[in-house]
Protein backbone atom coordinates (compact mmCIF):
# COMPACT_ATOMS: atom_id res chain seq x y z
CA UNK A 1 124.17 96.16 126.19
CA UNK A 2 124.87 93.53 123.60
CA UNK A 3 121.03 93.71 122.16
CA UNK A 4 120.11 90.30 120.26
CA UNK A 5 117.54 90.25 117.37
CA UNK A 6 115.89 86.97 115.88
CA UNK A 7 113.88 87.97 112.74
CA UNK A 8 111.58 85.59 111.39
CA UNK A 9 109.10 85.68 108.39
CA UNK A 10 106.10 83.99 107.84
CA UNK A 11 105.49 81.45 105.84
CA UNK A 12 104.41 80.82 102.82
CA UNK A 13 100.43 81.96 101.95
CA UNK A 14 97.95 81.05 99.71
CA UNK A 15 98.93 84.20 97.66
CA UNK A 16 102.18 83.18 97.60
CA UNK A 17 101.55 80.19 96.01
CA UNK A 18 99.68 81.76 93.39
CA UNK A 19 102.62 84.40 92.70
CA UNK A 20 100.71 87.33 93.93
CA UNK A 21 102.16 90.33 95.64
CA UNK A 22 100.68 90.59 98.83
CA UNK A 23 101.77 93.86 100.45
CA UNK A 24 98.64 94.94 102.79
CA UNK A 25 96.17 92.32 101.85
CA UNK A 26 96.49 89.30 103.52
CA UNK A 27 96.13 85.52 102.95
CA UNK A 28 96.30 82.42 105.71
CA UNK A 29 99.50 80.08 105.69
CA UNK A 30 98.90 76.80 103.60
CA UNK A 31 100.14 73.73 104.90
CA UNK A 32 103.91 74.14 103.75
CA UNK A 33 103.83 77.54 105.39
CA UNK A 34 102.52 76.22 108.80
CA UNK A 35 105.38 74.18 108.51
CA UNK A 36 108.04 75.99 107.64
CA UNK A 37 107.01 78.40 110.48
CA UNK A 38 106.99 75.10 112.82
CA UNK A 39 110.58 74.07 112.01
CA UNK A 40 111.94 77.73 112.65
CA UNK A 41 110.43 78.01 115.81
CA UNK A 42 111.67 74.29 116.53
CA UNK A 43 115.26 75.66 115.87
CA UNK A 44 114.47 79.00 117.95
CA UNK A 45 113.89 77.15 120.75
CA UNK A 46 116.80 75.54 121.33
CA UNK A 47 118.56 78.85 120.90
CA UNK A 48 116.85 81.44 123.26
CA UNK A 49 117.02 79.77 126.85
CA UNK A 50 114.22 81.10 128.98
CA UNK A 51 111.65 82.63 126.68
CA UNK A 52 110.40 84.85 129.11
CA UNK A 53 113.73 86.54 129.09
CA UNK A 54 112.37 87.87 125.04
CA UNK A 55 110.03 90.35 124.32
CA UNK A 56 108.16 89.44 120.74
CA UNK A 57 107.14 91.76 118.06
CA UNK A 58 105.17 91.04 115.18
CA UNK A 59 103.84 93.07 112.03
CA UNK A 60 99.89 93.27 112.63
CA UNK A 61 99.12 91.41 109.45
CA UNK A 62 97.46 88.33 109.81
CA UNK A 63 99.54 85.98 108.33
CA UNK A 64 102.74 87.41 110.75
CA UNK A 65 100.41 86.84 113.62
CA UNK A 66 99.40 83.61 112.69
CA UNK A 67 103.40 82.59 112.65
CA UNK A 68 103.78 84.63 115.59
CA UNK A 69 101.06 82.26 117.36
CA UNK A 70 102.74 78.79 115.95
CA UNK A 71 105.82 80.29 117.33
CA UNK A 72 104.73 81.35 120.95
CA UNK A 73 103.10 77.84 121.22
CA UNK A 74 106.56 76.03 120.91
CA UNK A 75 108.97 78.41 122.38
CA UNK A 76 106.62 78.84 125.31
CA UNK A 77 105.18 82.84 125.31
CA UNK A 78 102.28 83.84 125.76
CA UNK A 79 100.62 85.05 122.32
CA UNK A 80 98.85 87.86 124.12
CA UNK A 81 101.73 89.09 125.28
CA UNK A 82 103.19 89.76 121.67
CA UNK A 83 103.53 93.38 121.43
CA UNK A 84 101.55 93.80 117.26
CA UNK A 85 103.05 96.56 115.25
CA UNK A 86 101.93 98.30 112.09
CA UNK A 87 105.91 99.40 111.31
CA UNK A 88 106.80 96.20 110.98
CA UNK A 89 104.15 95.79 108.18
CA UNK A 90 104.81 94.42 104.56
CA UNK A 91 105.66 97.22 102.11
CA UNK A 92 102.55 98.66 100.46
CA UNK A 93 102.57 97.61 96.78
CA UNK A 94 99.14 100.21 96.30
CA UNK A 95 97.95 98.83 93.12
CA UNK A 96 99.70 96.10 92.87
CA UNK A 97 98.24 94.31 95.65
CA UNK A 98 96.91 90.93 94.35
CA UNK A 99 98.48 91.21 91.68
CA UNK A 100 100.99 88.94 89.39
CA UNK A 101 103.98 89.93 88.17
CA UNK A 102 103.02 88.81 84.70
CA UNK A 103 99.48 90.93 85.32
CA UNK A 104 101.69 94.24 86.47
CA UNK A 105 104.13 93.57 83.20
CA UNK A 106 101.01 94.06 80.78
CA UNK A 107 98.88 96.74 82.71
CA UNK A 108 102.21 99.04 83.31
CA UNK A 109 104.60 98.07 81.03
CA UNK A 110 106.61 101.63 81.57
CA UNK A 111 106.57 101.38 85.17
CA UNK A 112 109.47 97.74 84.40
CA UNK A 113 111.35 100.37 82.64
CA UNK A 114 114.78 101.71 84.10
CA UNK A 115 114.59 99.35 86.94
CA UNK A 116 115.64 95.51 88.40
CA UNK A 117 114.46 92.42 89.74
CA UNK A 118 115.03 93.62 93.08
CA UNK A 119 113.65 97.39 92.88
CA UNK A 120 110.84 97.46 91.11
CA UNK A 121 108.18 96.86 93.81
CA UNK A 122 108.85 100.78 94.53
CA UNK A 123 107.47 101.87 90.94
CA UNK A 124 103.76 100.73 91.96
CA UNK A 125 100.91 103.48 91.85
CA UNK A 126 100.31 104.37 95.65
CA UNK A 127 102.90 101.69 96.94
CA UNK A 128 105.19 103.04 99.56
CA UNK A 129 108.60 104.30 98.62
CA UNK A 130 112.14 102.80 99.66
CA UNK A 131 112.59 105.88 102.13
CA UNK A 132 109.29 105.56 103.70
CA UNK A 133 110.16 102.17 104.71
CA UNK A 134 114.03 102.66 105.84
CA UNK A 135 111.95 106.07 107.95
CA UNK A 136 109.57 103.55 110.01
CA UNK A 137 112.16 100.83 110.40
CA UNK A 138 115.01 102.76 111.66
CA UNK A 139 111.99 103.99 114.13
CA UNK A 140 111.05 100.54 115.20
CA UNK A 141 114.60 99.80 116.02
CA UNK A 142 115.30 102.80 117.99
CA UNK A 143 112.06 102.27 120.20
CA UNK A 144 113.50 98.60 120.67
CA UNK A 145 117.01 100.29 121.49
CA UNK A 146 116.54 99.09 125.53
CA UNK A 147 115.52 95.64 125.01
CA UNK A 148 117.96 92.94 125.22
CA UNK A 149 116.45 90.24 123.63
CA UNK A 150 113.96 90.60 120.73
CA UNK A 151 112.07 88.14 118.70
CA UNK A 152 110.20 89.69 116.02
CA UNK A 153 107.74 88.14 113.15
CA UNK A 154 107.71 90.13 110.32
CA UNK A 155 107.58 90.14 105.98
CA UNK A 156 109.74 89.61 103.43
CA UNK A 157 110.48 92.39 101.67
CA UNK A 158 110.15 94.69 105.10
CA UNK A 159 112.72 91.80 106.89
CA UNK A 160 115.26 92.63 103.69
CA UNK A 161 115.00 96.12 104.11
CA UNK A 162 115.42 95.86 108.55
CA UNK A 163 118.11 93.88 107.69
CA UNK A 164 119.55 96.66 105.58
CA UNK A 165 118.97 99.19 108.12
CA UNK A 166 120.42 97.09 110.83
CA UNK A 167 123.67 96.44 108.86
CA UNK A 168 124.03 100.13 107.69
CA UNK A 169 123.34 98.51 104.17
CA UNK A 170 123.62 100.59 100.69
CA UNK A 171 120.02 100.27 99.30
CA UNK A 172 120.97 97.73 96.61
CA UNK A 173 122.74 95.30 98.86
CA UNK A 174 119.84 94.87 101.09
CA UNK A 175 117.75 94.66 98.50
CA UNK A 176 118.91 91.60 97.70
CA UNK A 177 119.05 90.13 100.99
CA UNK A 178 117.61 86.43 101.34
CA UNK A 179 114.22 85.79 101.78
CA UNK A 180 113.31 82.40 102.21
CA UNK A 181 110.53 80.66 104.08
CA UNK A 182 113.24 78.16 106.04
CA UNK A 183 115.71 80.67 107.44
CA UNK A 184 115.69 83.28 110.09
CA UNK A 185 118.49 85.46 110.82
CA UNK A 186 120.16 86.54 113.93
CA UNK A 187 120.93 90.33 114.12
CA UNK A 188 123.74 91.37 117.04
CA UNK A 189 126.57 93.82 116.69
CA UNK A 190 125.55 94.98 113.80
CA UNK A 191 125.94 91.52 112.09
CA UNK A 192 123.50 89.44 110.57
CA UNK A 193 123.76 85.58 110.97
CA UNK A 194 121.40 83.20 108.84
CA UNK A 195 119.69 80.00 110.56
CA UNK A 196 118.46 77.45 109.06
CA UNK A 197 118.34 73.44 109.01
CA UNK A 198 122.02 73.60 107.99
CA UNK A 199 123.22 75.99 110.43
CA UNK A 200 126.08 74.15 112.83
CA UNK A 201 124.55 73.89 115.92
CA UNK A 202 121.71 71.46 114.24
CA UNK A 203 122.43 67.90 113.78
C-alpha cells in the first residue's frame, strides 16, 4: 500500500503572537491564523480528490481542532468524524508553559547552557523529553499503518519531530525541520514534500 500523509499545523495563536511557548496550554487562532489555516486547506483541496476517501486526525488541543474544523468545512468532512488524539499533542514544555523565551533565559539561566536554538525546549522542568515524544509518535504511525490516506492536524514542534520519525531522521536534522504557519507537507515513501503557495501545481 502506498500510504499518503498530509500534515498540517495550526495556525498562528494569540500566544504565538506574544512569543510564548505554548506546549499544553492552549490559545484560539487570531485572525492571521484563521487564515493561514484557510489557504492550506484551500490548497488541500484541490489535492485529495474525494475527501471521504481520508480519514483525519488531529491533536486534541484546541487550537488543532479549531484548524481541524476550518479544514473539514472546505475540504468537505465531517468534523465529527475527525478521529482527536492526545499523541499527536504539542510537546509538554512543564514549566515553561506561558512562558517567553526572554522570561525562561532569566529564571533558568543554566538550563540555556550546553544546548541550541533547536534543542533546548527539552531542558524545561517537567517538559517531556525528545524520546518520549519519538515513543508516542512512532506509536501513532504504526496504529495508522492500514490507512491509505491520512490527513492529520497537529503542532509544531510535535509535526518536526513526526516528520523526523517518518523520514528515519537523526535527532538534529529533524529538529530543524520547517515550521511555518503557510506550508504543509506531504509524507509518502518515506519522503517528505513541502506545500505551500509556491508549490508547482498552484498558479
Amino acid at each position: 500500500m502506498n500510504q499518503i500523509i498530509y500534515l498540517l499545523r495550526h495556525g498562528e495563536t494569540v500566544l504565538n503572537t506574544q512569543g510564548r511557548y505554548q506546549g499544553e496550554l492552549d490559545s484560539p487562532l487570531t485572525a492571521v491564523g484563521i487564515e493561514q489555516v484557510q489557504q492550506n486547506a484551500d490548497m488541500l483541496k484541490s489535492l485529495i480528490g474525494d475527501p471521504q476517501e481520508w480519514k483525519v486526525f488531529a491533536s486534541s488541543l484546541g487550537r488543532a481542532l479549531q484548524s481541524a474544523e476550518i479544514i473539514c468545512h472546505t475540504i468537505g468532512y465531517d468534523f465529527n468524524n475527525v478521529e482527536q488524539d492526545n499523541r499527536l499533542a504539542e510537546v509538554a514544555v512543564g514549566d515553561w508553559a506561558g512562558l517567553t523565551t526572554k522570561e525562561i533565559e532569566h529564571t533558568w539561566p543554566n538550563l540555556f547552557a550546553n544546548t541550541d536554538h533547536y534543542n533546548w525546549f527539552f531542558n524545561a522542568p517537567n517538559g517531556e523529553s525528545y524520546d518520549t515524544v519519538v515513543s508516542r509518535l512512532t506509536d501513532w504511525l504504526e496504529s495508522i499503518r492500514d490507512e491509505p490516506k491520512v490527513i492529520v492536524v497537529s503542532h509544531g514542534l510535535t509535526g518536526r519531530i513526526l516528520r523526523g520519525v517518518y523520514a528515519d531522521l537523526a535527532k538534529e536534522n529533524a529538529l530543524k525541520l520547517d515550521v511555518s504557519q503557510d506550508v504543509f507537507f506531504k509524507l509518502t515513501q518515506k519522503k517528505i514534500q513541502n506545500i505551500s503557495l509556491e508549490f508547482d501545481d498552484f498558479y
